[in-house]
C-alpha atoms as a PDB file:
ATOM      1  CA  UNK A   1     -25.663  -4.897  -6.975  1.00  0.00           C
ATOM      2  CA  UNK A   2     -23.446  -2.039  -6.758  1.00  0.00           C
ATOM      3  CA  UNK A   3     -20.997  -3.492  -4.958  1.00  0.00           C
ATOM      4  CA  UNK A   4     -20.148  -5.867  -7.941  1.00  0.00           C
ATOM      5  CA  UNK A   5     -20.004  -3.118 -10.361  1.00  0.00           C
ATOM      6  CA  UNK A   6     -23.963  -3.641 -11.700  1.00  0.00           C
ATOM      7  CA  UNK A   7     -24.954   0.224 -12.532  1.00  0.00           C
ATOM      8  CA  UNK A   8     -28.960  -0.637 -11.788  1.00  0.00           C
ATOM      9  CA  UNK A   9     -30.945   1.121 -14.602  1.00  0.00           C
ATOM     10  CA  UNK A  10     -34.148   2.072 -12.395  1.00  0.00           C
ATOM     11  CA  UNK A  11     -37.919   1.814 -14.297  1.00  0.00           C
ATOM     12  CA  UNK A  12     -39.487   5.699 -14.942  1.00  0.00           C
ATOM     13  CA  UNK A  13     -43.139   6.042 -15.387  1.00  0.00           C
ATOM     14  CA  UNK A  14     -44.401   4.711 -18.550  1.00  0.00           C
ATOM     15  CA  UNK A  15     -47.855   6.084 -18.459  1.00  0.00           C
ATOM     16  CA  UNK A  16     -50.147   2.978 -17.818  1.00  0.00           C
ATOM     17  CA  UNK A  17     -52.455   3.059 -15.378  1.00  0.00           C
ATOM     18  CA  UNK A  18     -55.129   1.525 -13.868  1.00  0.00           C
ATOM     19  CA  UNK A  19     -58.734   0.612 -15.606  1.00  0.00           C
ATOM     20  CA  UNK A  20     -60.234   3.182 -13.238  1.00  0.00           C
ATOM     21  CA  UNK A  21     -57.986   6.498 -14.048  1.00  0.00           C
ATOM     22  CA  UNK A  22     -59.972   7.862 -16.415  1.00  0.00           C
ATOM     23  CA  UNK A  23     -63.132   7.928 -14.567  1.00  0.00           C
ATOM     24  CA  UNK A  24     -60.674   9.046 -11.052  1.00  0.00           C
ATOM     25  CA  UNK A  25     -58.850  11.999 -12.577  1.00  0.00           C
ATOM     26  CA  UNK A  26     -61.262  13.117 -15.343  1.00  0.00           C
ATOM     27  CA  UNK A  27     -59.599  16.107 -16.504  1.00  0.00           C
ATOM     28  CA  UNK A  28     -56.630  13.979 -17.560  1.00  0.00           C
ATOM     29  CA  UNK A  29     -55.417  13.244 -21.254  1.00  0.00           C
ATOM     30  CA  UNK A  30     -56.032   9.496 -21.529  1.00  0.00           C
ATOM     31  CA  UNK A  31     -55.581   7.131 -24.773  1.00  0.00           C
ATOM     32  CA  UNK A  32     -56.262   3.606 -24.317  1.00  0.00           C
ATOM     33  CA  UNK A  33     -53.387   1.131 -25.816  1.00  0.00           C
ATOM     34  CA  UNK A  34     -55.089  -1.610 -28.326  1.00  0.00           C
ATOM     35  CA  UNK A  35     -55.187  -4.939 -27.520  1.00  0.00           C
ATOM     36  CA  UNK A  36     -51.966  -6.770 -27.453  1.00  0.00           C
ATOM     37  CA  UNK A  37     -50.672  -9.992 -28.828  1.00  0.00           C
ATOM     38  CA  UNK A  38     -53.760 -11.197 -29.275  1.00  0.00           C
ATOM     39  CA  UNK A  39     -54.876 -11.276 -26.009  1.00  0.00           C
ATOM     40  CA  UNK A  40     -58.258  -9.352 -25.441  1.00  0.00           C
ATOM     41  CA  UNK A  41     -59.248  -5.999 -23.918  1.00  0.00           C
ATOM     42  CA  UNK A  42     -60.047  -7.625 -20.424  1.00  0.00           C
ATOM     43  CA  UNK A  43     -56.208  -8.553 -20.269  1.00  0.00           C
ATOM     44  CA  UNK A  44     -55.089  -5.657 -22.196  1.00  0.00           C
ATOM     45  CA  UNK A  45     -56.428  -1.835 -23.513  1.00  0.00           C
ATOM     46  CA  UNK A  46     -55.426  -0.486 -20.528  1.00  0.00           C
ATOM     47  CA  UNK A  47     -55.753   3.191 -20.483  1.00  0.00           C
ATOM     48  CA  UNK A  48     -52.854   5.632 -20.697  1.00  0.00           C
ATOM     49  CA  UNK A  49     -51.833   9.142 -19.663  1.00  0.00           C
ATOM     50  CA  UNK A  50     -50.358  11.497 -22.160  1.00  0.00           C
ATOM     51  CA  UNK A  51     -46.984  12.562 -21.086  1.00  0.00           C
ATOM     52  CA  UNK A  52     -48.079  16.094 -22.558  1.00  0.00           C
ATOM     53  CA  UNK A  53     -50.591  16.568 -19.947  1.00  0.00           C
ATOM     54  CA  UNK A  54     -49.199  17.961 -16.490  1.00  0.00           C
ATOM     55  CA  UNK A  55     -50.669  15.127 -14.644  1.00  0.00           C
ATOM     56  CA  UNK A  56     -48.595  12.937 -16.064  1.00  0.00           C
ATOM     57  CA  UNK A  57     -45.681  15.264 -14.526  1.00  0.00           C
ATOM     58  CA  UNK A  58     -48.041  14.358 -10.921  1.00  0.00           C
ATOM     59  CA  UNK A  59     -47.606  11.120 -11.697  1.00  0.00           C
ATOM     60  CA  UNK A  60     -44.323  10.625 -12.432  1.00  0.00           C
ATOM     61  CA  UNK A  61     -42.491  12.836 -10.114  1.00  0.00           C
ATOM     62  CA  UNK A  62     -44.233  10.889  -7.496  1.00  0.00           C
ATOM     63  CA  UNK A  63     -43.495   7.082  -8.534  1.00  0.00           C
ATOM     64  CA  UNK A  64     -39.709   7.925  -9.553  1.00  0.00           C
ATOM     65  CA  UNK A  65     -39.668   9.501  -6.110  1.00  0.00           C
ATOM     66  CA  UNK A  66     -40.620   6.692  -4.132  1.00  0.00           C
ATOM     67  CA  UNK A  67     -38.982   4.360  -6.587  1.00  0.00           C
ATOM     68  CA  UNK A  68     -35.669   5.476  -5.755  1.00  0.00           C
ATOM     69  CA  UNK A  69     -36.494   6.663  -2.114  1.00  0.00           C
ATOM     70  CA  UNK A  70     -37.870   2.526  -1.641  1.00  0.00           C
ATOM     71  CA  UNK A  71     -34.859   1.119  -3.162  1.00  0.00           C
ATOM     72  CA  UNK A  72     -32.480   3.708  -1.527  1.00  0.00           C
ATOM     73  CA  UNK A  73     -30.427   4.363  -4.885  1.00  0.00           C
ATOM     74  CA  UNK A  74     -30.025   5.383  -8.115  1.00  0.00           C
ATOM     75  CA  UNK A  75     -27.435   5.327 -10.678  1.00  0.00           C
ATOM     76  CA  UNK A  76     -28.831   8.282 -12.441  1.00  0.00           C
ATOM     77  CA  UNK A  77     -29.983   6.022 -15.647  1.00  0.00           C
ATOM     78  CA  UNK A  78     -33.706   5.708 -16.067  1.00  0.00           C
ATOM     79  CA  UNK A  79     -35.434   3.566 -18.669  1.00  0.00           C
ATOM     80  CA  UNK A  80     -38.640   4.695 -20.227  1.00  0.00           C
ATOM     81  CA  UNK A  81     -40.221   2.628 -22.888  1.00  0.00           C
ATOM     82  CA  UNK A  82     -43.297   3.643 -24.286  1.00  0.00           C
ATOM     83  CA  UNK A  83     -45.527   2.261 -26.992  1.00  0.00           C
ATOM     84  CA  UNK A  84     -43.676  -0.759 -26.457  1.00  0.00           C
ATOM     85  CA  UNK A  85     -45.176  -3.096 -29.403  1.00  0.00           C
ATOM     86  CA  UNK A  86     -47.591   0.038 -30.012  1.00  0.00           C
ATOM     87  CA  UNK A  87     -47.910   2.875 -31.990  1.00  0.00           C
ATOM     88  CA  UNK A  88     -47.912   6.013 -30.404  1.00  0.00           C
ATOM     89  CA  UNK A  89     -51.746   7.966 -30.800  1.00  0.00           C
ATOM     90  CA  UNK A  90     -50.043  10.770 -32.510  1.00  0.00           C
ATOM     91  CA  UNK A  91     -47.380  10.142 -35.198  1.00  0.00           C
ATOM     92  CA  UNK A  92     -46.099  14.601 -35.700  1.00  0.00           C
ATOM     93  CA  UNK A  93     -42.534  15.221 -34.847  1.00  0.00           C
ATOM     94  CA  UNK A  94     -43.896  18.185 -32.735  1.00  0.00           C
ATOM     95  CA  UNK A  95     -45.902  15.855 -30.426  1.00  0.00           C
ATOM     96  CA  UNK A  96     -42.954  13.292 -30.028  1.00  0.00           C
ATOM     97  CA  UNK A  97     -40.520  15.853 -28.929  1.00  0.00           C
ATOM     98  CA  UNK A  98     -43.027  16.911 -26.544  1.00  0.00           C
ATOM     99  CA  UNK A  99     -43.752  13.118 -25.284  1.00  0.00           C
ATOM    100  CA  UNK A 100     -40.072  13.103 -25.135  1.00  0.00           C
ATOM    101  CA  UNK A 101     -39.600  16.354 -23.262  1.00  0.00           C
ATOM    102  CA  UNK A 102     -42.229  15.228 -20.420  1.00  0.00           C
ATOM    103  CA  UNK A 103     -40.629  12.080 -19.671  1.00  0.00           C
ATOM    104  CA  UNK A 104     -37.384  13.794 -19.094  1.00  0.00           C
ATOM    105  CA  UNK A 105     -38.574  16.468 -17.560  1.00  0.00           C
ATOM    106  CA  UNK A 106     -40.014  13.648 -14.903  1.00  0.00           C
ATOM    107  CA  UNK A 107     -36.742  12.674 -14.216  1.00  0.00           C
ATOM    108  CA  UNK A 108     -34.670  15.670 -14.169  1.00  0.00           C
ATOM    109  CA  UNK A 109     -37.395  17.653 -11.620  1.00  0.00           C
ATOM    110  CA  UNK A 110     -36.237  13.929  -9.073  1.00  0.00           C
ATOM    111  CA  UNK A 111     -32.609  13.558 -10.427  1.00  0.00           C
ATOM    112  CA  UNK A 112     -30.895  16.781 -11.602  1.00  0.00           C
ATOM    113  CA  UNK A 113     -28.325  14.440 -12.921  1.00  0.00           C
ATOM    114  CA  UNK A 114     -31.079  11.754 -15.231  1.00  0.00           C
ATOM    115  CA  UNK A 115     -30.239   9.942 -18.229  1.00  0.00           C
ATOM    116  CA  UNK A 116     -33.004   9.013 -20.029  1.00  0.00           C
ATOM    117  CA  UNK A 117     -31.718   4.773 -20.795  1.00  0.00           C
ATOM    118  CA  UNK A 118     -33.805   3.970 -23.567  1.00  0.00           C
ATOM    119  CA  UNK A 119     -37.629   5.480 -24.999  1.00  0.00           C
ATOM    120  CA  UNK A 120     -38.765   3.451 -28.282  1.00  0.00           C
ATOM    121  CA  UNK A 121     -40.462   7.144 -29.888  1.00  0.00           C
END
């Protein structure tokens, strides 16, 4: 990809995770999104972690770590879009800078050198 001038934008965490989080790591700041498209809750709801809440720092730091240690690069651009088609469970400028914050803070503690791509907040 590289070698034809593609600069790869690699995927950050966007906060979904599995039905079974909540219940797993129960001192964790969940919201659940609402059902999308029109599609019900057993294809959709899933539950979310708060990018406020240090786990979500766990979390990230983690999966951007083996995302770029399993694809062996990075270009230094991340994209991070959450609340895609959603609206955030907070709507206070305080608590979007802080949403924004922790997802940068995710990829500047992997990549020093991170640029957040795109985040829809």
């Amino acid at each position: 990809m590289t070698d034809i001038g593609i600069i790869p934008v690699l995927p950050a965490f966007t906060d979904f995770m599995p039905q079974t989080a909540p219940k797993r790591f129960p001192s964790a700041k969940f919201y659940y999104s609402s059902n999308w498209a029109g599609f019900g809750c057993n294809e959709s709801c899933l539950p979310y972690l708060d990018p406020t809440d240090p786990f979500f720092q766990t979390v990230g730091v983690q999966l951007l770590t083996e995302t770029i240690n399993s694809l062996n690069l990075t270009s230094h651009y991340y994209a991070c879009d959450l609340c895609n088609e959603m609206d955030p469970p907070f709507s206070e400028l305080d608590y979007l800078a802080d949403v924004n914050a922790g997802i940068i803070r995710v990829m500047q503690t992997v990549d020093p050198n991170a640029v957040l791509y795109n985040c829809f907040y």
